[in-house]
Protein backbone atom coordinates (compact mmCIF):
# COMPACT_ATOMS: atom_id res chain seq x y z
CA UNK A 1 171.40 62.99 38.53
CA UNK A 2 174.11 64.81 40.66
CA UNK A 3 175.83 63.38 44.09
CA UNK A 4 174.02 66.27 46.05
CA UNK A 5 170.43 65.18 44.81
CA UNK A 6 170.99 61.42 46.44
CA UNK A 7 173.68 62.30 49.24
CA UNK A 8 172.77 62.30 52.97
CA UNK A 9 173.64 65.92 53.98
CA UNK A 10 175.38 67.41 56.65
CA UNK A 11 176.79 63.76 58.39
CA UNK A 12 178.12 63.59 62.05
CA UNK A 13 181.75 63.85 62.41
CA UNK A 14 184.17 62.56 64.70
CA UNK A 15 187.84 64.01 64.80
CA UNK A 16 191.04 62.46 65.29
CA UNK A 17 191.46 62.97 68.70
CA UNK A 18 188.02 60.85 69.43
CA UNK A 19 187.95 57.10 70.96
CA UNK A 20 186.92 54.30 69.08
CA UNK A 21 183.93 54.42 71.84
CA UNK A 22 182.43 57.31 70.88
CA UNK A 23 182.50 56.07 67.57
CA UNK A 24 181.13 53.10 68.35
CA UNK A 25 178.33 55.44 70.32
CA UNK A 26 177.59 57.76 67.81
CA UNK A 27 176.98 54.51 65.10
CA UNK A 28 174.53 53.01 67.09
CA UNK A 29 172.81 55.98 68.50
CA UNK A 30 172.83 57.48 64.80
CA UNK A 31 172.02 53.90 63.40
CA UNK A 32 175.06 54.40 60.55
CA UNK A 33 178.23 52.34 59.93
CA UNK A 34 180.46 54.60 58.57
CA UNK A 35 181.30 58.32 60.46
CA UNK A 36 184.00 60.77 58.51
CA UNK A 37 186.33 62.15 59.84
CA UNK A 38 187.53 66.02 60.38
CA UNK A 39 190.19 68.47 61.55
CA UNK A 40 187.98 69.94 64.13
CA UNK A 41 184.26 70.73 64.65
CA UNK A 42 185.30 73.89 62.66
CA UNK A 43 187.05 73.04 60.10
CA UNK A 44 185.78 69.75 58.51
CA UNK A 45 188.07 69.21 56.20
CA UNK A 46 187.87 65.23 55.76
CA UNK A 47 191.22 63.71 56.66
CA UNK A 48 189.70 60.23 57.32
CA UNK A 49 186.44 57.66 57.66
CA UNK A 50 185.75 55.21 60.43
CA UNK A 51 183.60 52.34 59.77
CA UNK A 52 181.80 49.55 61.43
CA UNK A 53 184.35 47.04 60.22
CA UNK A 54 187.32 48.89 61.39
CA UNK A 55 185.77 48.76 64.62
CA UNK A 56 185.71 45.02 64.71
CA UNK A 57 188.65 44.46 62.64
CA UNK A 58 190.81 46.49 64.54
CA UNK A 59 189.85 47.36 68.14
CA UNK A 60 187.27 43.88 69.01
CA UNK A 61 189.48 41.11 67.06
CA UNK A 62 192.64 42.75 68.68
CA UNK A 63 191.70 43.15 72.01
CA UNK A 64 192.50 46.82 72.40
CA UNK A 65 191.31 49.52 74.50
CA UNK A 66 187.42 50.93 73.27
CA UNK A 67 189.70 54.13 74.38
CA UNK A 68 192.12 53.85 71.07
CA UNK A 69 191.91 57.43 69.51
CA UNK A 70 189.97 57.30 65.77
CA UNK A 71 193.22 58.22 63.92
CA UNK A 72 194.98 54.80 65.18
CA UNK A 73 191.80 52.86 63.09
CA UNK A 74 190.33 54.99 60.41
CA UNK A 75 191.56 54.98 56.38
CA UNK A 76 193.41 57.89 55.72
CA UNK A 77 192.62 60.21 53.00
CA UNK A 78 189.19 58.26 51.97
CA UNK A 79 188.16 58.36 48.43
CA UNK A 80 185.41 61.48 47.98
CA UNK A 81 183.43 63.19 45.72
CA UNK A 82 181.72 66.56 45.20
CA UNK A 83 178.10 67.62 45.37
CA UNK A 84 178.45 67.75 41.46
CA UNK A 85 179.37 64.75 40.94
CA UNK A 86 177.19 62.88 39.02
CA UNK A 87 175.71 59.73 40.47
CA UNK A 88 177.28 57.32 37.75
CA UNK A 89 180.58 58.83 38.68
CA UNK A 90 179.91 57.86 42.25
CA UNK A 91 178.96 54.34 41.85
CA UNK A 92 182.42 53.71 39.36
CA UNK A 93 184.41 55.40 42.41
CA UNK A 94 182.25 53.13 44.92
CA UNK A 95 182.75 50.29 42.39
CA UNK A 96 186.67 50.75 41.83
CA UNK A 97 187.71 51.26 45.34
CA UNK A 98 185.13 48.49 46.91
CA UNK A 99 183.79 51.05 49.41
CA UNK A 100 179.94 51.28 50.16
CA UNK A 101 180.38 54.56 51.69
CA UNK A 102 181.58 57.97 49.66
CA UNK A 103 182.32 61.45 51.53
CA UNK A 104 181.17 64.13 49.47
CA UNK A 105 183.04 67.64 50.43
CA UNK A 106 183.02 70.97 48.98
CA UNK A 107 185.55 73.10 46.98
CA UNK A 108 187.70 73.20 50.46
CA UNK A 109 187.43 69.43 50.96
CA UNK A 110 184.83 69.97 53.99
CA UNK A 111 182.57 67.52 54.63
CA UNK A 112 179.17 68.07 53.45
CA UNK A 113 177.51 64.90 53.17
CA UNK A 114 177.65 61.16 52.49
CA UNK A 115 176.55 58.65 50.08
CA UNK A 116 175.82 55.26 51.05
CA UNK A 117 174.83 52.17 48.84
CA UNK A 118 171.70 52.59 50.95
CA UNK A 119 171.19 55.92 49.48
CA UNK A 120 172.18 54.96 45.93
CA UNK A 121 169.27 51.65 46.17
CA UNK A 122 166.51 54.86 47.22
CA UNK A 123 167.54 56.47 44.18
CA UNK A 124 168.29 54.01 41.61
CA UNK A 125 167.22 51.14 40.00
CA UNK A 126 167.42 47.43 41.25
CA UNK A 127 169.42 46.70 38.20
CA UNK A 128 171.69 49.97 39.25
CA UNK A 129 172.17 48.56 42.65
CA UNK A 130 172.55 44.71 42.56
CA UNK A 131 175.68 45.51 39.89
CA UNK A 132 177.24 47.96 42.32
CA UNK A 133 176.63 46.05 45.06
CA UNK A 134 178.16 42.69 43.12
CA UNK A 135 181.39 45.49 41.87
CA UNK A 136 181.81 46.35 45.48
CA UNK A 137 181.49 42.81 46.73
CA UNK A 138 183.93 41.17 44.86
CA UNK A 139 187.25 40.13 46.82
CA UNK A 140 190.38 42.33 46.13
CA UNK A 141 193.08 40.94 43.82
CA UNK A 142 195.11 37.92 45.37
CA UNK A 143 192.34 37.47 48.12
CA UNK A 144 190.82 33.95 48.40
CA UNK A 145 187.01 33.71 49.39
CA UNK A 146 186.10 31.02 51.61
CA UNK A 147 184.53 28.30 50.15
């Protein structure tokens, strides 16, 4: 199975030059928690992702203005894939770089869709998606869980 026949296509975008509020608007009126992010509305060439966490992690827990521009928060240069792609590909990326969201952009790197572990569990099996989600879940090197 290939990233295009499980991906969520055509995503909303924010660009650079949005707030952390609209991004924070556009998650809960869209009901996602991750948005890429583009050069422009033309040209969506990914240059970043904003997520949920960076949200909290960086504007809530820091006490900074809901007016911050997206580029001060999101990851830089996210981790994508293409359409063709195939969906065990996906999940080792997804696995590898503990991410539960993957961009997937076309031969220009424009944006053309999304995969989310929510969209690998409609597609997969439960044994599929309890290992990914137990990859993805597992702390980083050198970082202590709570006990």
């Amino acid at each position: 199975m290939l990233a295009r026949n499980v991906m969520s296509p055509h995503p909303f975008c924010l660009t650079e030059k949005d707030t952390v509020r609209q991004a924070a608007q556009l998650m809960k009126e869209k009901d996602v928690g991750a948005i890429p992010v583009v050069k422009s509305e033309k040209e969506r060439t990914v240059t970043g992702i904003v997520t949920d966490r960076d949200l909290c992690t960086k504007i809530l827990a820091e006490a900074r203005s809901p007016e911050t521009s997206v580029r001060e928060v999101m990851h830089r240069d996210p981790v994508s894939c293409t359409a063709n792609h195939s969906v065990e590909d996906c999940i080792a990326l997804m696995q590898r770089h503990r991410i539960r969201r993957l961009p997937v952009v076309d031969e220009h790197a424009n944006c053309i869709g999304i995969i989310a572990l929510a969209d690998i569990a409609l597609h997969l099996s439960a044994e599929a998606v309890a290992s990914t989600l137990a990859e993805i879940s597992r702390p980083a090197p050198g970082v202590k869980k709570a006990a």
